[in-house]
PDB file of N, CA and C in Angstrom:
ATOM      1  N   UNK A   1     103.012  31.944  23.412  1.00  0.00           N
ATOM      2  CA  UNK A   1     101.953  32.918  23.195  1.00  0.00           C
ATOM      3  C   UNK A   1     102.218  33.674  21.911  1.00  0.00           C
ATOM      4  N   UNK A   2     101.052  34.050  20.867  1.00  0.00           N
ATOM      5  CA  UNK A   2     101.490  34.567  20.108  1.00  0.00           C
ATOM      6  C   UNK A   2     100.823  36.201  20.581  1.00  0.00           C
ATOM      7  N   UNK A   3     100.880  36.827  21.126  1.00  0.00           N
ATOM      8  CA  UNK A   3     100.654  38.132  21.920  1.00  0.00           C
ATOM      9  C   UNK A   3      98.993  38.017  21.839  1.00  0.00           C
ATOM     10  N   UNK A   4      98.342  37.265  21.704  1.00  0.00           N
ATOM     11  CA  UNK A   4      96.693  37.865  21.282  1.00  0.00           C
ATOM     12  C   UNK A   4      95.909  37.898  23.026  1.00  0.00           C
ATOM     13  N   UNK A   5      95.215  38.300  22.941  1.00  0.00           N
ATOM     14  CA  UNK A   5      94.422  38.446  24.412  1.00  0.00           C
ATOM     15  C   UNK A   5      94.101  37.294  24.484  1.00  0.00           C
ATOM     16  N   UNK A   6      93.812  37.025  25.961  1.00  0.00           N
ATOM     17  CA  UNK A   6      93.329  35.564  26.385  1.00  0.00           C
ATOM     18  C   UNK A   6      91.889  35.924  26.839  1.00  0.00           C
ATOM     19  N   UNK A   7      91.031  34.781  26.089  1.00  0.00           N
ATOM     20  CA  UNK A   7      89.559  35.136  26.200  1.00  0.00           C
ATOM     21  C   UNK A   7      89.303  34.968  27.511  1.00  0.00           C
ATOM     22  N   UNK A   8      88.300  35.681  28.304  1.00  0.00           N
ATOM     23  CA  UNK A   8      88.248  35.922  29.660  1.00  0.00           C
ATOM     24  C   UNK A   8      87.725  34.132  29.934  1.00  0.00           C
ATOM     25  N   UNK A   9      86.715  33.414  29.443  1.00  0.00           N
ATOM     26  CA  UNK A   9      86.691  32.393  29.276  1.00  0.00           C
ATOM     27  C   UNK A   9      87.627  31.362  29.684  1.00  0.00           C
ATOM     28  N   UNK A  10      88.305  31.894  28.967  1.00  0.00           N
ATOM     29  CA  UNK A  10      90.065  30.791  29.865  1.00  0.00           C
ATOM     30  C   UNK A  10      91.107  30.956  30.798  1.00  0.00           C
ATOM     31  N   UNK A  11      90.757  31.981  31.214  1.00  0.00           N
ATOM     32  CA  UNK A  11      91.591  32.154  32.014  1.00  0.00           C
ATOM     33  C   UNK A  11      91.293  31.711  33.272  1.00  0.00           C
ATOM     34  N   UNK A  12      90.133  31.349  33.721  1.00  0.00           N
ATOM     35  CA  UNK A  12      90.313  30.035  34.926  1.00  0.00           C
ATOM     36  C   UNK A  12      91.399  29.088  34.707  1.00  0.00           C
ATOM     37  N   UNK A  13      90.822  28.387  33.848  1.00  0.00           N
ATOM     38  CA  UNK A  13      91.697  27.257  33.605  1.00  0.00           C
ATOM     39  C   UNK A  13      93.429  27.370  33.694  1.00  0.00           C
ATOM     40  N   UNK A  14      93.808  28.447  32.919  1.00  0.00           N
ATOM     41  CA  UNK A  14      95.067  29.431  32.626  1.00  0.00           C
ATOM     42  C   UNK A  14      95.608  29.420  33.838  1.00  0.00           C
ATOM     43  N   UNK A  15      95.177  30.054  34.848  1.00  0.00           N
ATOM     44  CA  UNK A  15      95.221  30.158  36.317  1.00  0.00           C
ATOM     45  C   UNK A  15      95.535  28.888  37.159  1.00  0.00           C
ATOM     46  N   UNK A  16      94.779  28.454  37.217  1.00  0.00           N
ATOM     47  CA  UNK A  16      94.919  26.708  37.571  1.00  0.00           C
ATOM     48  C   UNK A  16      95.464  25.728  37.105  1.00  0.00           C
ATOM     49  N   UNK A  17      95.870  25.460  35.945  1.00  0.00           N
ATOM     50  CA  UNK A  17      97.207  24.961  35.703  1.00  0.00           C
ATOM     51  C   UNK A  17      98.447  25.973  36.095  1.00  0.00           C
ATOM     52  N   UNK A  18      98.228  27.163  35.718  1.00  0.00           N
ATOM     53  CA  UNK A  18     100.114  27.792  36.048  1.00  0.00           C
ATOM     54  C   UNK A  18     100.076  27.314  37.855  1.00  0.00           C
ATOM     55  N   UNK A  19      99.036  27.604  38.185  1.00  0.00           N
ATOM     56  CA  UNK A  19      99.405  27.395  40.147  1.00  0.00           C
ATOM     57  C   UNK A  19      99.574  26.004  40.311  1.00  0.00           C
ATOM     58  N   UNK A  20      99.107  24.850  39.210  1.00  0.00           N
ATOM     59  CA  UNK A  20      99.754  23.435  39.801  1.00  0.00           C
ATOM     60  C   UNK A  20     100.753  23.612  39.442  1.00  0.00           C
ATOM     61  N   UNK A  21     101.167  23.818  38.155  1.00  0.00           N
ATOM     62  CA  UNK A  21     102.935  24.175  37.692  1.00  0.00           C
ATOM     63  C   UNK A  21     103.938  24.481  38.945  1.00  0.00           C
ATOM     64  N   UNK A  22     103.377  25.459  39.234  1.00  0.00           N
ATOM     65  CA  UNK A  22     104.519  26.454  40.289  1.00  0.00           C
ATOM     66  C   UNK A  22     104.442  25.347  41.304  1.00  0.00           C
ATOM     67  N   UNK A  23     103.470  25.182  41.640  1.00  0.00           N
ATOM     68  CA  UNK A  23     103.414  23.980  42.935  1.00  0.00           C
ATOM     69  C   UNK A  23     104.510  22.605  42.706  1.00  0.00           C
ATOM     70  N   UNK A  24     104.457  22.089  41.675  1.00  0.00           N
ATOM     71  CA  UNK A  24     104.649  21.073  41.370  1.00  0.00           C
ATOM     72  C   UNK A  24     106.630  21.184  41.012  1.00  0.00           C
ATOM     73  N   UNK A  25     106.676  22.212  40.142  1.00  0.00           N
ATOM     74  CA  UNK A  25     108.080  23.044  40.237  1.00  0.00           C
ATOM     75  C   UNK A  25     108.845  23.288  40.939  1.00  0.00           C
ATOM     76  N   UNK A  26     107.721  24.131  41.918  1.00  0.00           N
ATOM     77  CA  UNK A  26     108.324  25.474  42.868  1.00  0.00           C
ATOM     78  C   UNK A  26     108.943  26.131  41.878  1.00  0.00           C
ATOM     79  N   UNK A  27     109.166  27.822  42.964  1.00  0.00           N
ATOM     80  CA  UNK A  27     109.035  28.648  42.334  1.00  0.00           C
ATOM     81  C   UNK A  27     110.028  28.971  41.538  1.00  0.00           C
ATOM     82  N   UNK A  28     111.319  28.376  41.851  1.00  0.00           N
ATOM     83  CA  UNK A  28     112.320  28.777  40.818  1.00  0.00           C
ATOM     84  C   UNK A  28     112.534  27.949  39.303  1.00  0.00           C
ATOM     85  N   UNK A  29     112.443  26.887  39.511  1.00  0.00           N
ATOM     86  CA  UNK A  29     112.082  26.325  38.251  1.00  0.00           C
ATOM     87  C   UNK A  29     111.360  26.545  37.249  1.00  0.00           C
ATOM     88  N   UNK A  30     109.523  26.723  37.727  1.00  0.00           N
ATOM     89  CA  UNK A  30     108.976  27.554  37.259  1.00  0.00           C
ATOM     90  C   UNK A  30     109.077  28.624  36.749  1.00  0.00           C
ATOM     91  N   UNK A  31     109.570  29.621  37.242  1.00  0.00           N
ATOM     92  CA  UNK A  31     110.034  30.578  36.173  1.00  0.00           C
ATOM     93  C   UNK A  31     111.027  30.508  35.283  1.00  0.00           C
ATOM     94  N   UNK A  32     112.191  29.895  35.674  1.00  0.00           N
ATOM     95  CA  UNK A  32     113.299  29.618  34.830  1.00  0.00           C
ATOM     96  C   UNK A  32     112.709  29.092  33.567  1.00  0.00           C
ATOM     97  N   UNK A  33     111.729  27.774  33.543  1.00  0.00           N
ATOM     98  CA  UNK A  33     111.238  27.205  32.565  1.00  0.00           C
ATOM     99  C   UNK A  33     110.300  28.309  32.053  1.00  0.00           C
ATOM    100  N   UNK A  34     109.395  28.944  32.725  1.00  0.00           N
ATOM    101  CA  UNK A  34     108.611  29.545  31.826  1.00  0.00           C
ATOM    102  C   UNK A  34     109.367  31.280  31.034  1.00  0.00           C
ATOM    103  N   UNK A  35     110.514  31.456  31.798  1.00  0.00           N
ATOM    104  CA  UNK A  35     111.214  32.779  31.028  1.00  0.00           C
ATOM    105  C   UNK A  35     111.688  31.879  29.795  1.00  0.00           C
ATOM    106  N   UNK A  36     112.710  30.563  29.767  1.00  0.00           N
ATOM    107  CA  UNK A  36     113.200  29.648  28.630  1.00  0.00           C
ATOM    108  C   UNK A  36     112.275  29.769  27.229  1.00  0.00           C
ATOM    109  N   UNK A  37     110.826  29.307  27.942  1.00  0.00           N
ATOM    110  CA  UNK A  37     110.033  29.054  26.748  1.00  0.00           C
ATOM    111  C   UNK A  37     109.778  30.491  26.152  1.00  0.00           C
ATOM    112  N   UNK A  38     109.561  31.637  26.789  1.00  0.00           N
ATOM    113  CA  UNK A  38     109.172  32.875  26.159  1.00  0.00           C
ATOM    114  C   UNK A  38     110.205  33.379  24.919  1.00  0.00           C
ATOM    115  N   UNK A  39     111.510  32.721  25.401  1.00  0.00           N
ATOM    116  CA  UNK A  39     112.418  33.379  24.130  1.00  0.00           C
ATOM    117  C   UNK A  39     112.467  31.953  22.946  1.00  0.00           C
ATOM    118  N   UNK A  40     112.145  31.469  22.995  1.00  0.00           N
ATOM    119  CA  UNK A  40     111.965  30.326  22.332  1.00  0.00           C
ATOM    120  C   UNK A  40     111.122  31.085  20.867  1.00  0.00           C
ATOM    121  N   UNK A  41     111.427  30.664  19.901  1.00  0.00           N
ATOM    122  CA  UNK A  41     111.178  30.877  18.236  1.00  0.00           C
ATOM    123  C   UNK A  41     110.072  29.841  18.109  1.00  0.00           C
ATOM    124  N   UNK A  42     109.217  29.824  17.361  1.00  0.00           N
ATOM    125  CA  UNK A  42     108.119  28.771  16.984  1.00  0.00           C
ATOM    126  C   UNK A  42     108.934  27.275  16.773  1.00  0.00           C
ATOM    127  N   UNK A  43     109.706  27.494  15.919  1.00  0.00           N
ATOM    128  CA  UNK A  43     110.123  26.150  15.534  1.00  0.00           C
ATOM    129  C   UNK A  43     111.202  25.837  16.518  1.00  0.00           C
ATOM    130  N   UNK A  44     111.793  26.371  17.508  1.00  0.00           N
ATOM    131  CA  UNK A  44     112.670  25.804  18.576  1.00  0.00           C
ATOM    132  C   UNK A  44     112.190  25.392  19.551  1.00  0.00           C
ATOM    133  N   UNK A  45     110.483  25.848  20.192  1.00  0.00           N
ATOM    134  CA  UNK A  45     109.277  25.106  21.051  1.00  0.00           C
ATOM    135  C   UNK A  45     108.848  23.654  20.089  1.00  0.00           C
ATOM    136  N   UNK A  46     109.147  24.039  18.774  1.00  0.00           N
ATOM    137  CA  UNK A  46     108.273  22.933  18.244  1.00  0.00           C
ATOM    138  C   UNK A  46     109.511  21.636  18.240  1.00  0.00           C
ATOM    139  N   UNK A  47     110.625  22.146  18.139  1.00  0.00           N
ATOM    140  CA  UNK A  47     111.969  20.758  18.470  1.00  0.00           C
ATOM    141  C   UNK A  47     111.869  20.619  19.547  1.00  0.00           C
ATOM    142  N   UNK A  48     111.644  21.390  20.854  1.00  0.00           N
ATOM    143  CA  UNK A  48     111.680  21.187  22.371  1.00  0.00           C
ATOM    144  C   UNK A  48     110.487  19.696  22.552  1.00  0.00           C
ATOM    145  N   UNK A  49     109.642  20.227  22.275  1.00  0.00           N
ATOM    146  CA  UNK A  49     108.079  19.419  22.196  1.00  0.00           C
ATOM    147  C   UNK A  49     108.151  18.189  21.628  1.00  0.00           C
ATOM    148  N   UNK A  50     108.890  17.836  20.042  1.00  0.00           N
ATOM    149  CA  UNK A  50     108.921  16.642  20.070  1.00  0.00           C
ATOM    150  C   UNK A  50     110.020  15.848  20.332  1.00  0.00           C
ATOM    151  N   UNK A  51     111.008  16.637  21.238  1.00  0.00           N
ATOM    152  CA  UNK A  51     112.516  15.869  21.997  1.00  0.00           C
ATOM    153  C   UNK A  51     111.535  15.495  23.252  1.00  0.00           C
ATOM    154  N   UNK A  52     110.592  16.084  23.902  1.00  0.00           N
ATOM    155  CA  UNK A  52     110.281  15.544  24.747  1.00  0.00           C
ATOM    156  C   UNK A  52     109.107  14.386  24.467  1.00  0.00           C
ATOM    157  N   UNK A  53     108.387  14.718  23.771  1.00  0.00           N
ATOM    158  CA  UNK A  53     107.824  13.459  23.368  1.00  0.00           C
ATOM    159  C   UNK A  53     108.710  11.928  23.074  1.00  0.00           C
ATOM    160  N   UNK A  54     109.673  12.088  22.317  1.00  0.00           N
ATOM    161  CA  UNK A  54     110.268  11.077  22.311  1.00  0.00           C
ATOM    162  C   UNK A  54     111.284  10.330  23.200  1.00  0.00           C
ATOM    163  N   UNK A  55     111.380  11.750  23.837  1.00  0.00           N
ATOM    164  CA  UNK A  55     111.655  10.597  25.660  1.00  0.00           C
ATOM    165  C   UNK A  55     111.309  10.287  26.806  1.00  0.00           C
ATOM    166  N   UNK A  56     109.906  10.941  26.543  1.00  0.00           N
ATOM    167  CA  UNK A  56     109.172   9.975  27.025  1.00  0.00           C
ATOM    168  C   UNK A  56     108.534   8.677  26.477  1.00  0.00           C
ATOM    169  N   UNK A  57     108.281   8.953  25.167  1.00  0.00           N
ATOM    170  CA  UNK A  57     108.095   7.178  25.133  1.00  0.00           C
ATOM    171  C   UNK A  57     106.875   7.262  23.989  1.00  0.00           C
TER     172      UNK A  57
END
């Protein structure tokens, strides 16, 4: 996030993916991963993102 408001517009969606997340997670993972990414620097999400791209395939 770069702090800006989330247009009311999206935040359905916003909503409904984080609750498959957590589901799919559970709840401790889920947060663990989503506190990880918050301290994360632009360009250390952006090495995360394409380490995972490339193993997956």
């Amino acid at each position: 996030s770069v702090g800006a408001p989330l247009p009311a517009a999206e935040r359905g969606d916003v909503d409904r993916i984080t609750r498959a997340a957590r589901t799919t997670l559970g709840e401790a993972a889920f947060t663990g991963s989503f506190t990880h990414g918050t301290r994360l620097s632009p360009e250390e999400a952006l090495h995360e993102t394409s380490a995972c791209r490339t193993a997956s395939g």
